[in-house]
C-alpha atoms as a PDB file:
ATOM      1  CA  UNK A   1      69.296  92.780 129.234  1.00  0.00           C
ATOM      2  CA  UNK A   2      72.747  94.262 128.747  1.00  0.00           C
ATOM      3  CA  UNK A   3      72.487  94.628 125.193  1.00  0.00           C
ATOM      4  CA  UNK A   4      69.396  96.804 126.183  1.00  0.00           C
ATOM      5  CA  UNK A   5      71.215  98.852 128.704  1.00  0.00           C
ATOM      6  CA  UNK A   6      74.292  99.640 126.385  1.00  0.00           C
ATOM      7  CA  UNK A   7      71.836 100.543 123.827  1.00  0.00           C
ATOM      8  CA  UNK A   8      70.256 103.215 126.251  1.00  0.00           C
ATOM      9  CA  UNK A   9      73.971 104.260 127.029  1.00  0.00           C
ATOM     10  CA  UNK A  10      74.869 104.821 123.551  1.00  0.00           C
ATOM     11  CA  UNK A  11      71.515 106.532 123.035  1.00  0.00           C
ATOM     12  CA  UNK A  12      71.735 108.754 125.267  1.00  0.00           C
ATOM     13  CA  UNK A  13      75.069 110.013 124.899  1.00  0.00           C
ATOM     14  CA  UNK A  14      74.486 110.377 121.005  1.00  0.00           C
ATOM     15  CA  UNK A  15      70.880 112.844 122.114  1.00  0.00           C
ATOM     16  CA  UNK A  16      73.669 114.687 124.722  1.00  0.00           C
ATOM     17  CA  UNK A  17      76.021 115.092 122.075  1.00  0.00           C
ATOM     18  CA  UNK A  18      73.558 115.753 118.980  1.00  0.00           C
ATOM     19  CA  UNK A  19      71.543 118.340 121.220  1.00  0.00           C
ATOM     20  CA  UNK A  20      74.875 120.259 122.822  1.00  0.00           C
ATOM     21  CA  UNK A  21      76.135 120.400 119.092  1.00  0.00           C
ATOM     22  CA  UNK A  22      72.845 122.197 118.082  1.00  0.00           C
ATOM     23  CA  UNK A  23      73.068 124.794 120.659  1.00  0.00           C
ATOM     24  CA  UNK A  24      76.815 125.438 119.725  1.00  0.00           C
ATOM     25  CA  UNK A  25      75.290 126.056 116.503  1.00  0.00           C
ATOM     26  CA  UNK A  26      72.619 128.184 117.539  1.00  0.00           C
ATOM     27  CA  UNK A  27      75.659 130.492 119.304  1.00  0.00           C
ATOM     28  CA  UNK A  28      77.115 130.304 116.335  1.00  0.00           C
ATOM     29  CA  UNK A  29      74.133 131.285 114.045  1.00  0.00           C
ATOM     30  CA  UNK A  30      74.646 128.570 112.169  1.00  0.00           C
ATOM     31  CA  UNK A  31      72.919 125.259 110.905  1.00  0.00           C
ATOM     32  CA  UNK A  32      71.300 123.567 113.425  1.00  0.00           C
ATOM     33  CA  UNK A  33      69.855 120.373 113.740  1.00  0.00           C
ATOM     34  CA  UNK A  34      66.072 119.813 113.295  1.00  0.00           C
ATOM     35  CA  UNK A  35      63.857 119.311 116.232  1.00  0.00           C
ATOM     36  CA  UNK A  36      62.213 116.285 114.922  1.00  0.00           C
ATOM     37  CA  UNK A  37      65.402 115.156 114.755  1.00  0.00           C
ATOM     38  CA  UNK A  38      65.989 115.446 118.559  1.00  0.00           C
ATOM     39  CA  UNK A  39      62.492 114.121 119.223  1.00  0.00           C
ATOM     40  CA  UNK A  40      63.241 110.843 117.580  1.00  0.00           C
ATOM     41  CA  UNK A  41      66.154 110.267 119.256  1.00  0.00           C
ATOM     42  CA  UNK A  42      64.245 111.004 122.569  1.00  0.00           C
ATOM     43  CA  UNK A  43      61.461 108.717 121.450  1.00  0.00           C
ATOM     44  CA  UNK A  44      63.444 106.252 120.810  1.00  0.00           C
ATOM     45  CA  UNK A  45      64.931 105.991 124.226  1.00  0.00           C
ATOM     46  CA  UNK A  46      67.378 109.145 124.389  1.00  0.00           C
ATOM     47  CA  UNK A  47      64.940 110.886 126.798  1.00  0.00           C
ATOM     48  CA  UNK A  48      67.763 111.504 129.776  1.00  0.00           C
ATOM     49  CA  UNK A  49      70.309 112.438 127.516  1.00  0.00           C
ATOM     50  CA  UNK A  50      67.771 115.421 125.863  1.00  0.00           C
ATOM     51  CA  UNK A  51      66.876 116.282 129.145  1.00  0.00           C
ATOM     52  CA  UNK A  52      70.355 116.431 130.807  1.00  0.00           C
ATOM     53  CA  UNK A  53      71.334 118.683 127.816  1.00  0.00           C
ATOM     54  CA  UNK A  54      68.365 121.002 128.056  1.00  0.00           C
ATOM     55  CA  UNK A  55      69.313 121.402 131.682  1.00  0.00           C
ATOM     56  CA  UNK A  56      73.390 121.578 131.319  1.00  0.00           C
ATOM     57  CA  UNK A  57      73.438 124.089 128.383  1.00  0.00           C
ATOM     58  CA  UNK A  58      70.417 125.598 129.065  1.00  0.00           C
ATOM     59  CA  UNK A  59      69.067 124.649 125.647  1.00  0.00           C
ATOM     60  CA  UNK A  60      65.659 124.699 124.467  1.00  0.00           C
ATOM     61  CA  UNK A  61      64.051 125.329 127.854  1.00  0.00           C
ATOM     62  CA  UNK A  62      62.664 128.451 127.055  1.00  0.00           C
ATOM     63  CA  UNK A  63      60.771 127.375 123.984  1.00  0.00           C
ATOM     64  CA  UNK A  64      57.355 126.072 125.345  1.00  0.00           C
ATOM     65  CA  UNK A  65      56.562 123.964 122.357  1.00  0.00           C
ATOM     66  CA  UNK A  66      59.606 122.247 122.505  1.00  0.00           C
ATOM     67  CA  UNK A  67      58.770 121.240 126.012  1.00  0.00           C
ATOM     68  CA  UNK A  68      55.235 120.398 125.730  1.00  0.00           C
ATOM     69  CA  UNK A  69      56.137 117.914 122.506  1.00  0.00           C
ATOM     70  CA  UNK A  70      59.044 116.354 124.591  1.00  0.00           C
ATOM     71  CA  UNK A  71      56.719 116.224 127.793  1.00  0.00           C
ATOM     72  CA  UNK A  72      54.102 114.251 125.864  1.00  0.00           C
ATOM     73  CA  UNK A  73      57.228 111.843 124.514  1.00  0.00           C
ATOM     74  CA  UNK A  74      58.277 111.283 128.021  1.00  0.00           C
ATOM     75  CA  UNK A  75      54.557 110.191 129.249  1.00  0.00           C
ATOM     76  CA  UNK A  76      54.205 108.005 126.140  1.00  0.00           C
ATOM     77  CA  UNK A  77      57.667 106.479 127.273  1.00  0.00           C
ATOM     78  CA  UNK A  78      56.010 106.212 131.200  1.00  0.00           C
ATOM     79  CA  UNK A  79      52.898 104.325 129.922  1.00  0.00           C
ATOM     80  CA  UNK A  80      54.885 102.172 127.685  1.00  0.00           C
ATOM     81  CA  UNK A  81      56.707 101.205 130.455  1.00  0.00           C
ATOM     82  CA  UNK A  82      53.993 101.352 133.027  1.00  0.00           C
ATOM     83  CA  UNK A  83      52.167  98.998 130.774  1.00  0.00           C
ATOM     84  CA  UNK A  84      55.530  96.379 130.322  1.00  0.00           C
ATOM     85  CA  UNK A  85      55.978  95.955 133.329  1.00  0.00           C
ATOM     86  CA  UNK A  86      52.565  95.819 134.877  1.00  0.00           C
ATOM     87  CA  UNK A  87      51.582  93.150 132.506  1.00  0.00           C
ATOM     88  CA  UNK A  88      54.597  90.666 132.595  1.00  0.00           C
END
């Protein structure tokens, strides 16, 4: 169980990172990373730290098809979980 939760720590705070670096970048007019690239991070457990970076710089949260593809990651992730611990 720890190993699990410092995964999700590092996780997370690689999505923060990754996704604050991209909007630097998009300020900057400059190369930025690719959203798939953000979406498997957040699929693959980084969902808070997307969503605390969308919030804190204000990135991404006016691009509707952005959200609605990392809306439908985050309700995967809730029935995944709903379904883990429901059937234990």
């Amino acid at each position: 169980m720890k190993v699990l939760l410092i995964y999700f720590l590092v996780i997370n705070v690689l999505e923060f990172g990754i996704a604050g670096y991209d909007k630097s970048m998009a300020i900057k007019q400059k190369r930025r990373i690719p959203e798939n690239t953000l979406f498997f991070l957040a699929f693959i457990g980084g969902s808070i730290g997307l969503l605390t970076a969308m919030f804190l710089f204000t990135h991404k949260t006016s691009k509707i098809s952005f959200i609605l593809k990392f809306a439908g990651i985050i309700l995967f992730q809730i029935a995944i979980g709903y379904l883990i611990f429901t059937y234990k």
